[in-house]
PDB file of N, CA and C in Angstrom:
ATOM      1  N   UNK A   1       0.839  -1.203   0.000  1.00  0.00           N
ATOM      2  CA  UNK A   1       0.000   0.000   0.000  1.00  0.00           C
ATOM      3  C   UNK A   1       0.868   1.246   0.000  1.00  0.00           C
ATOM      4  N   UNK A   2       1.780   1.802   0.820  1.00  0.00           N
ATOM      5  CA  UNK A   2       2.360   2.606   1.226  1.00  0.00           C
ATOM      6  C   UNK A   2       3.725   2.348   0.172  1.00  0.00           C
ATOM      7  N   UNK A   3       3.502   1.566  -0.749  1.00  0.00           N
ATOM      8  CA  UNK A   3       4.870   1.547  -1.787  1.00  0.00           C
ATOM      9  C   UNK A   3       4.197   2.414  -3.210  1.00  0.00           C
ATOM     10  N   UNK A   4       2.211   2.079  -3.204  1.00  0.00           N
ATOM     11  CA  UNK A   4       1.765   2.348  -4.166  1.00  0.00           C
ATOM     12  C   UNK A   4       1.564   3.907  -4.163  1.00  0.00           C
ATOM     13  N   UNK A   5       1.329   4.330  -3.360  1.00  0.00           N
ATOM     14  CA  UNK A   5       1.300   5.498  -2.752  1.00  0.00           C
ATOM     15  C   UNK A   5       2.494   6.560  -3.233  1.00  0.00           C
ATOM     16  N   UNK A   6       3.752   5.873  -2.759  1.00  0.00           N
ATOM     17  CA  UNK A   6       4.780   6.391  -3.114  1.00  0.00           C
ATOM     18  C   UNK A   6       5.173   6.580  -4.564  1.00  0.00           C
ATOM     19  N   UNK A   7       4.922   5.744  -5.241  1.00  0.00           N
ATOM     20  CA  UNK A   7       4.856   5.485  -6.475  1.00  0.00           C
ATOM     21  C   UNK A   7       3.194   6.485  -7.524  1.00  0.00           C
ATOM     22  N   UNK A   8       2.975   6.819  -6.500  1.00  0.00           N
ATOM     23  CA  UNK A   8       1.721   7.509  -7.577  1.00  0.00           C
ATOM     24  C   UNK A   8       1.979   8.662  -7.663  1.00  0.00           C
ATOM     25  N   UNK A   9       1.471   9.641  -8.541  1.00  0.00           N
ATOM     26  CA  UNK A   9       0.961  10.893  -8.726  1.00  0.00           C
ATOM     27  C   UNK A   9       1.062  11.734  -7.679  1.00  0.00           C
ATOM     28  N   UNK A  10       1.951  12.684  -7.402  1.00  0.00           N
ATOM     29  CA  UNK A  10       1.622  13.653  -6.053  1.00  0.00           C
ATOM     30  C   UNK A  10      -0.584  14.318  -6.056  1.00  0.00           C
ATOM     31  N   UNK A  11      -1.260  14.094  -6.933  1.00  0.00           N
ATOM     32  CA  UNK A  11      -2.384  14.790  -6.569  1.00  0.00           C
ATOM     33  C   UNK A  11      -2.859  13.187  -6.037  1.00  0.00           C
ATOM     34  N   UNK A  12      -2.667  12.285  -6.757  1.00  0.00           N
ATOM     35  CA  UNK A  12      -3.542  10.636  -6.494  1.00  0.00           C
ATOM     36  C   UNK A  12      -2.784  10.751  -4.367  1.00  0.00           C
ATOM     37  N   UNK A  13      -1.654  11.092  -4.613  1.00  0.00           N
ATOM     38  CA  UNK A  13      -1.332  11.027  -3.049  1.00  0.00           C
ATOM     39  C   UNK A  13      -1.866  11.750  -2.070  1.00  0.00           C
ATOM     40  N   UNK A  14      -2.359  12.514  -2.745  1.00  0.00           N
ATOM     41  CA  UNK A  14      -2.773  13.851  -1.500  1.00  0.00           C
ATOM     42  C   UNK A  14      -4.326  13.355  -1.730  1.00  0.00           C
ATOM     43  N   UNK A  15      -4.761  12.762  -2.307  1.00  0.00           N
ATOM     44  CA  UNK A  15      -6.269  12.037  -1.634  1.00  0.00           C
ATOM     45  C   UNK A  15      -6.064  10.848  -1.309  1.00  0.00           C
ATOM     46  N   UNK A  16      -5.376   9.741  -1.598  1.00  0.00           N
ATOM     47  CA  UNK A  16      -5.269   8.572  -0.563  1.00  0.00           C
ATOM     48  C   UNK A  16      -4.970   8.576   0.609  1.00  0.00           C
ATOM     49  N   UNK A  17      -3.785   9.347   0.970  1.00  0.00           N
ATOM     50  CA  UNK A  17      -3.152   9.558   2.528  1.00  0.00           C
ATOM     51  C   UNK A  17      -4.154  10.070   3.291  1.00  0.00           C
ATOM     52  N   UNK A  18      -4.808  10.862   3.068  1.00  0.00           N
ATOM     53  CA  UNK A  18      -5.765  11.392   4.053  1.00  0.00           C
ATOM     54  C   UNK A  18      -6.458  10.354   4.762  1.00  0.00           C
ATOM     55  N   UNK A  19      -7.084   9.786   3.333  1.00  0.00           N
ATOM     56  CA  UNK A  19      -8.026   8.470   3.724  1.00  0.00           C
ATOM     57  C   UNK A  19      -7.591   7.513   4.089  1.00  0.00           C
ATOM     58  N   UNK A  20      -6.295   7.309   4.048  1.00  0.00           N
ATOM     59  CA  UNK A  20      -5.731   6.225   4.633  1.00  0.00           C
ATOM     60  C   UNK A  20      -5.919   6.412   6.340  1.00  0.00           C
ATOM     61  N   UNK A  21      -5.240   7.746   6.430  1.00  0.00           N
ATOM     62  CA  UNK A  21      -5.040   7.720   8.134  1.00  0.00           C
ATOM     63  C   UNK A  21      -6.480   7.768   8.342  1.00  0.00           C
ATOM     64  N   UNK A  22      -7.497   8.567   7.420  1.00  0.00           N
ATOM     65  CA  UNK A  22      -8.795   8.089   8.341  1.00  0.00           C
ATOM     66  C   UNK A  22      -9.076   6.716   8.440  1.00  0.00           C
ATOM     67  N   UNK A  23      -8.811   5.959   7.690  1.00  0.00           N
ATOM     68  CA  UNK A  23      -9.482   4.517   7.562  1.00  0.00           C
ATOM     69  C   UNK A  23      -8.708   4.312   8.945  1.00  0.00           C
ATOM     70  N   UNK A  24      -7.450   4.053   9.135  1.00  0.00           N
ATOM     71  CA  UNK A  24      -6.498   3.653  10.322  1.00  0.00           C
ATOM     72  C   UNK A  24      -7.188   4.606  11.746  1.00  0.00           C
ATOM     73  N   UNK A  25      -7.961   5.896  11.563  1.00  0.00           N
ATOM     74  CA  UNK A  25      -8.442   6.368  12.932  1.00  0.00           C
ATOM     75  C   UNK A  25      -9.658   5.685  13.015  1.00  0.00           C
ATOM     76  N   UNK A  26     -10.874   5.213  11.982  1.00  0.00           N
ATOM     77  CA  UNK A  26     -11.847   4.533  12.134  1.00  0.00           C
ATOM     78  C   UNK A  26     -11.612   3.226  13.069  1.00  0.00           C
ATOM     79  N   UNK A  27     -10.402   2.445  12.554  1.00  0.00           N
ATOM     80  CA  UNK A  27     -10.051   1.012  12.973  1.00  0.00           C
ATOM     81  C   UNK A  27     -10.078   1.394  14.052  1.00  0.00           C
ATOM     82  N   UNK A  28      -9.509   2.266  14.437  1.00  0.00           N
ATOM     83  CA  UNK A  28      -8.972   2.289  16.017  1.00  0.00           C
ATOM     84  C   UNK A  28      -9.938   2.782  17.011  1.00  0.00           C
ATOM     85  N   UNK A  29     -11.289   2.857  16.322  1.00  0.00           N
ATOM     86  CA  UNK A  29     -12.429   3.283  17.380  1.00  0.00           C
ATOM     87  C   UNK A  29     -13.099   1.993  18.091  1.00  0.00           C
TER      88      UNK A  29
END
């Protein structure tokens, strides 16, 4: 995940990361 990320598009990155850490603050409720 975090390799594909790196590997994408700086705009494709700046909307996955967000959602990533939200998905990871959801888990953690």
């Amino acid at each position: 995940m975090m390799s594909f990320i790196a590997n994408s598009p700086v705009v494709l990155r700046d909307i996955m990361e967000p959602a990533f850490v939200f998905y990871v603050c959801l888990g953690t409720i």
